[in-house]
C-alpha atoms as a PDB file:
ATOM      1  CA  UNK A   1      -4.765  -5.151  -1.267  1.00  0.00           C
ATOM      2  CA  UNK A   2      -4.975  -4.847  -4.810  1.00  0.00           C
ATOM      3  CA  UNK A   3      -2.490  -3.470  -8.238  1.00  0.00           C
ATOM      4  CA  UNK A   4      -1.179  -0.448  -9.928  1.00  0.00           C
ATOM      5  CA  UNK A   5      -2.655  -1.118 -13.593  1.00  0.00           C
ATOM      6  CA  UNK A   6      -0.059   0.575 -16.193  1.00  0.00           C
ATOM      7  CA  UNK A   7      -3.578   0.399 -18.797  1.00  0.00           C
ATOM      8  CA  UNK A   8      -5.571   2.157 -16.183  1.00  0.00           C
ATOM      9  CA  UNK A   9      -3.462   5.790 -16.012  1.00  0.00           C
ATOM     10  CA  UNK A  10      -4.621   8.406 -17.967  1.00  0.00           C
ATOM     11  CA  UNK A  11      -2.420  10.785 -20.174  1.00  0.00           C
ATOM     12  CA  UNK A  12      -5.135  11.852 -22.062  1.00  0.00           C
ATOM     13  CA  UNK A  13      -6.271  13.632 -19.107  1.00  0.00           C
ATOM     14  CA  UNK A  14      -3.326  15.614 -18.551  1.00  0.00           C
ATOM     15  CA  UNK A  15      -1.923  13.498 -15.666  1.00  0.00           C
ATOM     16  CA  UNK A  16      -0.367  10.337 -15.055  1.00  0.00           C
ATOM     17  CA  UNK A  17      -1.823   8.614 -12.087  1.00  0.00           C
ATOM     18  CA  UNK A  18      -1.614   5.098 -11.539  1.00  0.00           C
ATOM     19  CA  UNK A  19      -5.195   3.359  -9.774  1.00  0.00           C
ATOM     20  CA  UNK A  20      -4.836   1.195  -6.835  1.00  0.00           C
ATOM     21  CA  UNK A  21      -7.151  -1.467  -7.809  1.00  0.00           C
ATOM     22  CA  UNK A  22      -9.292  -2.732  -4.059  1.00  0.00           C
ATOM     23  CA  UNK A  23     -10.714  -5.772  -5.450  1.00  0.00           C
ATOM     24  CA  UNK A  24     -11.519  -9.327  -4.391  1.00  0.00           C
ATOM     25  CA  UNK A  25     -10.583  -8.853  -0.825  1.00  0.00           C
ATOM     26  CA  UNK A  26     -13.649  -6.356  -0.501  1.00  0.00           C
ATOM     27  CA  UNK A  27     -16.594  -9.024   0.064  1.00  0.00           C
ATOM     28  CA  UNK A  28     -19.360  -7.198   1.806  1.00  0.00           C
ATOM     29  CA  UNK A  29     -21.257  -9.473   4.379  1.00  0.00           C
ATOM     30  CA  UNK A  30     -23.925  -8.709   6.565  1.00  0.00           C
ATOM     31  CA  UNK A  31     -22.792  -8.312  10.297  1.00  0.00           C
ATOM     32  CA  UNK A  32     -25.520 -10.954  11.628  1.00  0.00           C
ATOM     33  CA  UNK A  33     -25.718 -13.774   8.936  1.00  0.00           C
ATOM     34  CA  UNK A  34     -22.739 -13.345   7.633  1.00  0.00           C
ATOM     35  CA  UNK A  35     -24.376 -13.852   4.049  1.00  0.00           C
ATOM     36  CA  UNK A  36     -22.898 -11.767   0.905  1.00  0.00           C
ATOM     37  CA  UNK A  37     -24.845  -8.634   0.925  1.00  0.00           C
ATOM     38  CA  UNK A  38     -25.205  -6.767  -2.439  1.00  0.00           C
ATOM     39  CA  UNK A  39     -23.789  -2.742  -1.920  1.00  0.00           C
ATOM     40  CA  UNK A  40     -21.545  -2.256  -4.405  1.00  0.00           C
ATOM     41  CA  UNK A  41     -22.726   0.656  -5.940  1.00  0.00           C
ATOM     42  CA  UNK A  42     -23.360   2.108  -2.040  1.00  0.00           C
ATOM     43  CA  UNK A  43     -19.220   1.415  -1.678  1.00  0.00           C
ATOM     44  CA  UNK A  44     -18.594   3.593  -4.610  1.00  0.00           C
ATOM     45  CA  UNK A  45     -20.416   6.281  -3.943  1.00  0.00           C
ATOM     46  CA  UNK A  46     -19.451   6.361   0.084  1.00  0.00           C
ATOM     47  CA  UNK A  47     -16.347   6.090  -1.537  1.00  0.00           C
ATOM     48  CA  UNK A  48     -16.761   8.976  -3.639  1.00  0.00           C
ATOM     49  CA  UNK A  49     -17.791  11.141  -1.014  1.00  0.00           C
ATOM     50  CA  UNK A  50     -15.249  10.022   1.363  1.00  0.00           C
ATOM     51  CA  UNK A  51     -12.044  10.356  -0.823  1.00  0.00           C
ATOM     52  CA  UNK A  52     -13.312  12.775  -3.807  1.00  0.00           C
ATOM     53  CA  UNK A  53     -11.320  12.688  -7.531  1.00  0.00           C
ATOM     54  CA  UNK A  54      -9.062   9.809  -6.439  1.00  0.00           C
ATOM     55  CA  UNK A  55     -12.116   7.469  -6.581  1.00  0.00           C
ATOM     56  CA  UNK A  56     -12.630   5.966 -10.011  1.00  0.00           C
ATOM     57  CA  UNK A  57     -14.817   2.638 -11.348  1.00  0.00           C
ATOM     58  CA  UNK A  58     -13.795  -0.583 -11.906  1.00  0.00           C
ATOM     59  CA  UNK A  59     -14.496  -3.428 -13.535  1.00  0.00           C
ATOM     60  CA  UNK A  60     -18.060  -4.403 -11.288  1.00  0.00           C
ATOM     61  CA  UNK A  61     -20.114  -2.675  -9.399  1.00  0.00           C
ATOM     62  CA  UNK A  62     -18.436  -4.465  -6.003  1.00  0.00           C
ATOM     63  CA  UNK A  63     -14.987  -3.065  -6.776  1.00  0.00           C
ATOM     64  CA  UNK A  64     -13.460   0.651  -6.470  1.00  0.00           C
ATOM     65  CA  UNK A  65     -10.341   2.219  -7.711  1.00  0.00           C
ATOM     66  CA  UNK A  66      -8.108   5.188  -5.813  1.00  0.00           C
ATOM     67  CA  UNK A  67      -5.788   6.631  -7.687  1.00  0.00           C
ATOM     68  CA  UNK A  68      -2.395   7.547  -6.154  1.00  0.00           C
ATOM     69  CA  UNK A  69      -0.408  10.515  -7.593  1.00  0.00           C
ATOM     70  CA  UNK A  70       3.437   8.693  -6.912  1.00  0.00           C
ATOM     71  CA  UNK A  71       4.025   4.779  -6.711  1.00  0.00           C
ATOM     72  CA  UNK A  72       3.900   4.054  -2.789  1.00  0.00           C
ATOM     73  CA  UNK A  73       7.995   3.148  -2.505  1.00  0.00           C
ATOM     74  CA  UNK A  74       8.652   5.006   0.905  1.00  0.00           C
ATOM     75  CA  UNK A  75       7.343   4.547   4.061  1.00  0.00           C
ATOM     76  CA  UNK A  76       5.529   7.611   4.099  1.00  0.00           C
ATOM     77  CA  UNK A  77       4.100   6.337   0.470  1.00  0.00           C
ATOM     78  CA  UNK A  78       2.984   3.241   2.512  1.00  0.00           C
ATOM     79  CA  UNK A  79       1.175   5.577   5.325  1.00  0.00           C
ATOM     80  CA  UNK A  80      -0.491   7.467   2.781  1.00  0.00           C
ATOM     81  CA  UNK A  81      -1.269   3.891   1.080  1.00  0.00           C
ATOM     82  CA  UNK A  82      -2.384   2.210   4.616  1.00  0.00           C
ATOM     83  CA  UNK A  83      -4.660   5.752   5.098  1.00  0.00           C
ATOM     84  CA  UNK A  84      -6.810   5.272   1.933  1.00  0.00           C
ATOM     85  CA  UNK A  85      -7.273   1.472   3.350  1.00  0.00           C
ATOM     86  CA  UNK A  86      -8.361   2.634   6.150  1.00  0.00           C
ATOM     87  CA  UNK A  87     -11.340   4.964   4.840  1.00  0.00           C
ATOM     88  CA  UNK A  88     -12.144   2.214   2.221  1.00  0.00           C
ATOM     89  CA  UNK A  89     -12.578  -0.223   5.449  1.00  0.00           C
ATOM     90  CA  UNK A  90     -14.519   2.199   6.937  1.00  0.00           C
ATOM     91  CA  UNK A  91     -17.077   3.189   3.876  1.00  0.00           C
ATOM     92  CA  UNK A  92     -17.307  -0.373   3.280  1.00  0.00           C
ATOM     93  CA  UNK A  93     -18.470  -0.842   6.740  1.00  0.00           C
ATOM     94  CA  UNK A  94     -21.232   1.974   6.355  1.00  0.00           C
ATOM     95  CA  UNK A  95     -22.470   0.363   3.106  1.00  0.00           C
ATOM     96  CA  UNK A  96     -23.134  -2.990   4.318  1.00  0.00           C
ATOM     97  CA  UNK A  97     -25.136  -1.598   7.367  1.00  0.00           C
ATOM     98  CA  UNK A  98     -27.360  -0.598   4.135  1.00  0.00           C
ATOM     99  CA  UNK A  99     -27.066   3.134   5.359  1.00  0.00           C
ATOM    100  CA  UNK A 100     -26.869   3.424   9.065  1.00  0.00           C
ATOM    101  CA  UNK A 101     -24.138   5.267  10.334  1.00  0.00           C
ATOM    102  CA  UNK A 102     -21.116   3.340  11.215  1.00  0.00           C
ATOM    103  CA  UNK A 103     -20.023   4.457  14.918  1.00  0.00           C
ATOM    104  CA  UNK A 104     -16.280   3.069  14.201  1.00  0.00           C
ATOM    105  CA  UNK A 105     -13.681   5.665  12.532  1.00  0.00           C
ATOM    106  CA  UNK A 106     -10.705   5.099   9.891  1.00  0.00           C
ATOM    107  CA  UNK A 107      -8.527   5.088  12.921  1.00  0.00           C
ATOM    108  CA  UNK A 108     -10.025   2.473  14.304  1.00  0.00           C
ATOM    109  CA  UNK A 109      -9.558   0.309  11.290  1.00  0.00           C
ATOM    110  CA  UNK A 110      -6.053  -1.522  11.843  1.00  0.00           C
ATOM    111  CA  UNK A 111      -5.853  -2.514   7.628  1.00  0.00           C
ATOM    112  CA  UNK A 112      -2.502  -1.304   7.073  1.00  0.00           C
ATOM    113  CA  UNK A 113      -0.169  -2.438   3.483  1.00  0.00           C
ATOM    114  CA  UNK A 114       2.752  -4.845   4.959  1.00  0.00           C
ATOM    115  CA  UNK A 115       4.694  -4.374   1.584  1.00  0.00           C
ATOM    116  CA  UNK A 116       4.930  -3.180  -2.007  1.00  0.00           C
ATOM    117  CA  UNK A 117       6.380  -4.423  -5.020  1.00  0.00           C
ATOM    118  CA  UNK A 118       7.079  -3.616  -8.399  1.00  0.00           C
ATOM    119  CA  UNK A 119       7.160  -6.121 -11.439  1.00  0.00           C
ATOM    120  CA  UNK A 120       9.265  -6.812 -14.405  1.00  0.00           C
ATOM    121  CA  UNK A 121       6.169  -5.166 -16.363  1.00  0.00           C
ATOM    122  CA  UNK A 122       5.849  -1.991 -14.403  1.00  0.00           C
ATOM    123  CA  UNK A 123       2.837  -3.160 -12.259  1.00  0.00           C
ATOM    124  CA  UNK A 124       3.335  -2.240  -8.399  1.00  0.00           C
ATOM    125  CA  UNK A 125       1.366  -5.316  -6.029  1.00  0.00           C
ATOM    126  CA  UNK A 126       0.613  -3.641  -2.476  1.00  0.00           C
ATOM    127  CA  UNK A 127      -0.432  -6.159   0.105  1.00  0.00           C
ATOM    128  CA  UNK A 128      -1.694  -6.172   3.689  1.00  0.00           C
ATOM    129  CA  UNK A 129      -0.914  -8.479   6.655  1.00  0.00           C
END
């Protein structure tokens, strides 16, 4: 699904939150042709709207950032984890229907993280099945 980036949390704004980077994985299409479809700024700000002060930028314009306030370790961790999946599925969904309502919910979306790790440099890898 994407990384914890150590460089990405912020002490200087009074908390430490590590960003769940949702990266290359996120290619929008278009349902019919199945050609790339431009939307990444409509992903970040469906994003925005849909999960408030956790959404940050990223690198491009095609990539968001949640941040998480604990490193997902537990399996609740993981459920809260698979539930911002879920929503990112979904507003990714609306965007590329370039702003027509997507009848499908977050529960529908089955995008759930199938494991976490951390590495020898503090970087946790969360990936999905």
């Amino acid at each position: 699904m994407g990384t914890l980036m150590p460089h990405r949390c912020s002490r200087t704004r009074g908390m430490l939150w590590p960003t769940v980077g949702v990266e290359e994985e996120y290619f929008l299409a278009r349902l019919g042709s199945r050609t790339l479809a431009p939307g990444g700024t409509r992903v970040v700000k469906r994003a925005a709207a849909a999960l408030g002060p956790l959404v940050d930028g990223e690198f491009t314009e095609c990539q968001v950032e949640v941040r998480a306030m604990d490193v997902p370790a537990t399996a609740a961790d993981t459920a809260v984890l698979a539930a911002i999946v879920r929503a990112l599925v979904v507003v990714a969904l609306m965007s590329v229907r370039a702003g027509a309502p997507d009848r499908r919910s977050a529960a529908s979306c089955r995008a759930r993280p199938t494991g976490v790790r951390r590495g020898t440099d503090g970087a946790v890898t969360a990936w999905t099945s």
